[in-house]
N, C-alpha and C. Protein backbone atom coordinates (compact mmCIF):
# COMPACT_ATOMS: atom_id res chain seq x y z
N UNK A 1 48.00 142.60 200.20
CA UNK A 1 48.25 142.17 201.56
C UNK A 1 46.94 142.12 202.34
N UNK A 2 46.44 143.20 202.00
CA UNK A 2 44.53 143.21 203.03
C UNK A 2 44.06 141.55 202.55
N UNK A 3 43.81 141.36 201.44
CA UNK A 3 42.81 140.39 201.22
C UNK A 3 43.45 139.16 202.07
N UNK A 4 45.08 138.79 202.06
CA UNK A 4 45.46 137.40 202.07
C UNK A 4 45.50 137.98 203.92
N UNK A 5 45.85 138.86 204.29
CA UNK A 5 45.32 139.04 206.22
C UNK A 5 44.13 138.64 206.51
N UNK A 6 43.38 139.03 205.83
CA UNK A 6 41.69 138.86 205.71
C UNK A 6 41.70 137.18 205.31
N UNK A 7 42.35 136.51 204.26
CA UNK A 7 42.20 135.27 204.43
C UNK A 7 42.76 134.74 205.73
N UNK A 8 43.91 134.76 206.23
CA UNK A 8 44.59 134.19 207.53
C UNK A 8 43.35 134.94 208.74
N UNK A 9 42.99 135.92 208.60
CA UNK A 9 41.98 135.69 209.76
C UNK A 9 40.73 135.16 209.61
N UNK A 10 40.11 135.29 208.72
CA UNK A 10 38.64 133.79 208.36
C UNK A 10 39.69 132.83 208.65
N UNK A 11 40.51 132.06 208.26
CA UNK A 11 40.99 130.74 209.07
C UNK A 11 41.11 130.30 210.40
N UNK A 12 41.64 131.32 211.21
CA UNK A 12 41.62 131.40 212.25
C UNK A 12 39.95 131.60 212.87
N UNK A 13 39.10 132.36 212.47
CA UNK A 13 37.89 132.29 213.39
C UNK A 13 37.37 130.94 212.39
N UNK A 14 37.48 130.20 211.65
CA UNK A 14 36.55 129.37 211.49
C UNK A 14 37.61 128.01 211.85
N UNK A 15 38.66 127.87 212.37
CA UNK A 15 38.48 126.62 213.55
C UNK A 15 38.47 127.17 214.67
N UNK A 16 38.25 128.11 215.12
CA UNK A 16 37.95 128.97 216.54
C UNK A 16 38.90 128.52 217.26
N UNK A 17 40.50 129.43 216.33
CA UNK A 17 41.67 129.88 217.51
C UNK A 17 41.63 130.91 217.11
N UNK A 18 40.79 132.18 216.66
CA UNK A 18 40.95 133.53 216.49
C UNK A 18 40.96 134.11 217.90
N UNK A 19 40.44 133.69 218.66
CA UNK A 19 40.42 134.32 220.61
C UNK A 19 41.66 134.37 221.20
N UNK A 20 42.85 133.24 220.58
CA UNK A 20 43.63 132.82 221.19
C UNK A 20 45.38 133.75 220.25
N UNK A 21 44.42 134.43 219.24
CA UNK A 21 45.68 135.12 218.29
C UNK A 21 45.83 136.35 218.70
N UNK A 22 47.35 136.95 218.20
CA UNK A 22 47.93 137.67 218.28
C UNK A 22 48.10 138.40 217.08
N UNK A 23 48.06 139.31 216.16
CA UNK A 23 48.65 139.80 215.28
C UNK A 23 49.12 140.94 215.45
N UNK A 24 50.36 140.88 214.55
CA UNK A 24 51.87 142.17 214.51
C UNK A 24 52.14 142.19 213.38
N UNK A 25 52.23 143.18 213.14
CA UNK A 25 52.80 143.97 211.91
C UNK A 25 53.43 145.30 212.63
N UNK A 26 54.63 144.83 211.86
CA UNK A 26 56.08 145.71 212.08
C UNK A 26 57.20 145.75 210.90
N UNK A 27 57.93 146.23 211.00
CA UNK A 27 58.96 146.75 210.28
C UNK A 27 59.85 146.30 210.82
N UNK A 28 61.19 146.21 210.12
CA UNK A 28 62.57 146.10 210.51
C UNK A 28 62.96 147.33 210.41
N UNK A 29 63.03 148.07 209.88
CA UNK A 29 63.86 149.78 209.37
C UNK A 29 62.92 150.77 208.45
N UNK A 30 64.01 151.65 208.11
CA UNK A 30 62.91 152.68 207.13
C UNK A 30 63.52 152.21 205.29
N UNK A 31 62.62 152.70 204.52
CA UNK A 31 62.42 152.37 203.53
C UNK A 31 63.55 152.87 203.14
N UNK A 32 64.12 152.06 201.94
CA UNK A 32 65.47 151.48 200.94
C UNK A 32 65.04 152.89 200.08
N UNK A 33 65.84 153.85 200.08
CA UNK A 33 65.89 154.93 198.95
C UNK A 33 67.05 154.78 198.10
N UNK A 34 67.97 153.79 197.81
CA UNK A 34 68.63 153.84 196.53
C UNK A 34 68.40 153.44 195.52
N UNK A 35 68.79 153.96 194.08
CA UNK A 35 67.77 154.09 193.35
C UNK A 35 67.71 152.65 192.69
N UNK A 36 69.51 152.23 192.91
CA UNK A 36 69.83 150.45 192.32
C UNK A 36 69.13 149.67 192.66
N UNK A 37 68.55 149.52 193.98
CA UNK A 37 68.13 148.58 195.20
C UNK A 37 66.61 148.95 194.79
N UNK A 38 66.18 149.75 194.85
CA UNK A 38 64.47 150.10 194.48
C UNK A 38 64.29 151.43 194.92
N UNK A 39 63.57 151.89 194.78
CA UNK A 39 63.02 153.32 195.27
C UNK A 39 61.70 153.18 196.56
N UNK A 40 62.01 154.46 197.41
CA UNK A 40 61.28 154.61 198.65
C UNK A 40 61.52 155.53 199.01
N UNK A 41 60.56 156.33 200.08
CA UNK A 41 60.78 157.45 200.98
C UNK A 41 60.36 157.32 202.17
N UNK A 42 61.12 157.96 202.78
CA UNK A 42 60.76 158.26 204.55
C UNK A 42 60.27 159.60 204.67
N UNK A 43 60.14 160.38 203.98
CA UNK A 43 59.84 161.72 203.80
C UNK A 43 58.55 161.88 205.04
N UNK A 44 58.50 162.84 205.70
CA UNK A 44 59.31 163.76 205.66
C UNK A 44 60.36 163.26 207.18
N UNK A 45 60.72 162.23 207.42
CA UNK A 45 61.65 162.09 208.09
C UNK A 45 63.10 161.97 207.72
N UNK A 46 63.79 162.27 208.02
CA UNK A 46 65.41 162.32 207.26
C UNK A 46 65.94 160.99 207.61
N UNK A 47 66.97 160.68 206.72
CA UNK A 47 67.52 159.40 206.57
C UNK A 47 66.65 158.44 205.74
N UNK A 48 67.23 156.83 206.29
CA UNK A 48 66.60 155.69 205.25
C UNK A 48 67.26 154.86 206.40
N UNK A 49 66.83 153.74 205.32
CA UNK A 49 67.64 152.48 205.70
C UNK A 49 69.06 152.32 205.96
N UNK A 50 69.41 151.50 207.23
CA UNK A 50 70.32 151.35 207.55
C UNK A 50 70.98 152.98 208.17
N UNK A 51 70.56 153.87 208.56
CA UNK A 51 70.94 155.22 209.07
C UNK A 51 70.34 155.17 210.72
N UNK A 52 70.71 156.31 211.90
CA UNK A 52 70.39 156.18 212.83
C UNK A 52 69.48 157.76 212.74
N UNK A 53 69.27 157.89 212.18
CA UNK A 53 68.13 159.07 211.94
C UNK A 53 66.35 158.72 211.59
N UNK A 54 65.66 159.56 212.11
CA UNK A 54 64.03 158.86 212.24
C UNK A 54 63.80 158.28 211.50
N UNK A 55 64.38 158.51 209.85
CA UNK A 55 63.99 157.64 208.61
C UNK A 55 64.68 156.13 208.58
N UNK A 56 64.82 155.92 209.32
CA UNK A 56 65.51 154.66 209.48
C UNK A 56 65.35 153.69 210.67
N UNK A 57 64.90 154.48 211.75
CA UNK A 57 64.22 153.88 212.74
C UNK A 57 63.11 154.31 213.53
N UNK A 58 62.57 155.12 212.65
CA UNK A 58 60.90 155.69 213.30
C UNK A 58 59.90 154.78 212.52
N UNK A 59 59.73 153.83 212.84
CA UNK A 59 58.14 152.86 212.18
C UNK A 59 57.10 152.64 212.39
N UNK A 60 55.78 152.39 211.79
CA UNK A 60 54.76 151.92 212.34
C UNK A 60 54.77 150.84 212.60
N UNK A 61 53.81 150.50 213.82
CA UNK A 61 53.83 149.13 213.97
C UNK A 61 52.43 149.06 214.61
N UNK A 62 51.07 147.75 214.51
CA UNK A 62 50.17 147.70 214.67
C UNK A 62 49.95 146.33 215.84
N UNK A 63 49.47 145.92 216.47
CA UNK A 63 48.77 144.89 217.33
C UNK A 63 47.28 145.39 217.44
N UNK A 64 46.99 143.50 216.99
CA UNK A 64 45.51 143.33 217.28
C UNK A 64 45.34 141.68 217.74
N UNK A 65 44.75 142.14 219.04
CA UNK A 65 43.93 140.90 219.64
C UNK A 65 42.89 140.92 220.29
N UNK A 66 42.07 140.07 220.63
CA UNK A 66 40.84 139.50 221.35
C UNK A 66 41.31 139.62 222.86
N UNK A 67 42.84 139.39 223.15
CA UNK A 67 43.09 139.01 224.42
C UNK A 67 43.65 140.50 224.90
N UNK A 68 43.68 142.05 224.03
CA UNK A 68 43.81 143.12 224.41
C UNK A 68 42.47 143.92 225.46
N UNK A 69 41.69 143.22 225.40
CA UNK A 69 40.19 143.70 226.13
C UNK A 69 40.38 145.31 225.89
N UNK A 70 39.79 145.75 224.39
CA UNK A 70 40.18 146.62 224.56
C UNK A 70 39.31 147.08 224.12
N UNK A 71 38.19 148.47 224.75
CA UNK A 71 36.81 149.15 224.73
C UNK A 71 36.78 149.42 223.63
N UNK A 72 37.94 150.52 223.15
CA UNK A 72 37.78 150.75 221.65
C UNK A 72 39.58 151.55 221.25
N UNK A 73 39.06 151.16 219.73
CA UNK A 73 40.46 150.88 219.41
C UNK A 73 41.65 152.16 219.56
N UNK A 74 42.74 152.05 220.14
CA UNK A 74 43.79 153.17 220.62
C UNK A 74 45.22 153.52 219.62
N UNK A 75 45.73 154.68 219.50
CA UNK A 75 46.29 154.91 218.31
C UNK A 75 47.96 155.54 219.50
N UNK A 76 48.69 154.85 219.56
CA UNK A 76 49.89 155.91 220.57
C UNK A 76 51.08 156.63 219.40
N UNK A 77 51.53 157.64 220.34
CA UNK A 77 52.49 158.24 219.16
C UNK A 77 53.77 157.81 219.96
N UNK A 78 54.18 156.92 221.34
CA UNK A 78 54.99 157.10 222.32
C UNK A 78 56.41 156.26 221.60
N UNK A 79 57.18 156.30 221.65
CA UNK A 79 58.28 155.66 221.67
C UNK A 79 58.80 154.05 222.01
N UNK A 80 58.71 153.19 221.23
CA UNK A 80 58.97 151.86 221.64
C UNK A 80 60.25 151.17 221.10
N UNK A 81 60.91 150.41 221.71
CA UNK A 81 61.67 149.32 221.10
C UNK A 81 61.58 148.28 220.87
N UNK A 82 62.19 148.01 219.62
CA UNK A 82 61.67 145.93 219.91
C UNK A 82 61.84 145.01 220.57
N UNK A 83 62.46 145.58 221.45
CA UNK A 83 62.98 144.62 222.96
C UNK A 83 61.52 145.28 223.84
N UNK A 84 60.83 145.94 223.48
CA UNK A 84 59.64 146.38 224.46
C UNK A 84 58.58 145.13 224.40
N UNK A 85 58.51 144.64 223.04
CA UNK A 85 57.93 143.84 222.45
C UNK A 85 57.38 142.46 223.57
N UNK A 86 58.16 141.79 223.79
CA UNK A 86 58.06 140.56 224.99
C UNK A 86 57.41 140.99 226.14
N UNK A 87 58.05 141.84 226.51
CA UNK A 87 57.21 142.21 227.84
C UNK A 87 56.03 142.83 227.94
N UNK A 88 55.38 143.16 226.49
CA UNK A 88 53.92 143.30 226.21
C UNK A 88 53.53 142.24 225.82
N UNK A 89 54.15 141.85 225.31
CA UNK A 89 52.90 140.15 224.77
C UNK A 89 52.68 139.35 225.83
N UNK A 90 53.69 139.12 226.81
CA UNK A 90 53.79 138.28 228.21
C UNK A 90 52.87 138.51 228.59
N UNK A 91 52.45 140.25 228.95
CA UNK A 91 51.34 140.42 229.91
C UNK A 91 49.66 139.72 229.39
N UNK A 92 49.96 139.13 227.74
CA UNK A 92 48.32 139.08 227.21
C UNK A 92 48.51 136.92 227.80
N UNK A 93 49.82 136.74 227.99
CA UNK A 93 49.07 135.01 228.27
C UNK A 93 49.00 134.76 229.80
């Protein structure tokens, strides 16, 4: 996944709309622990996929842009939803 991100962003700065991008990486849920379906862990959070327990809806999620003016780079532990989502990107156009 690094290298082909790393390709989609050299594309972007070499027709120079990298100023004008957004990138997200997110999750839908927590990782599939049955063993039919594939194997995964949420460890040490309890639950999985499809459950209402942290392992199932506690995720990482990353943003990076040019249009964040941002001194240097910030790490939050705070609580978000994906409906939070819009009304942060709104504020970058």
């Amino acid at each position: 996944m690094d290298i082909s991100v790393g390709r989609v962003f050299k594309a972007l700065h070499d027709r120079d709309m990298l100023e004008n991008t957004i990138f997200l990486f997110i999750s839908d849920n927590g990782g599939e622990v049955d063993p039919i379906r594939g194997h995964g862990s949420n460890y040490p959070l309890r639950g999985n996929k499809m459950t209402y327990w942290e392992g199932g809806v506690h995720l990482p999620a990353v943003i990076w842009s040019p249009l964040l003016n941002l001194d240097t780079p910030r790490i939050s532990h705070q609580l978000m939803h994906v409906s939070d989502w819009l009304p942060t990107l709104y504020t970058l156009i």
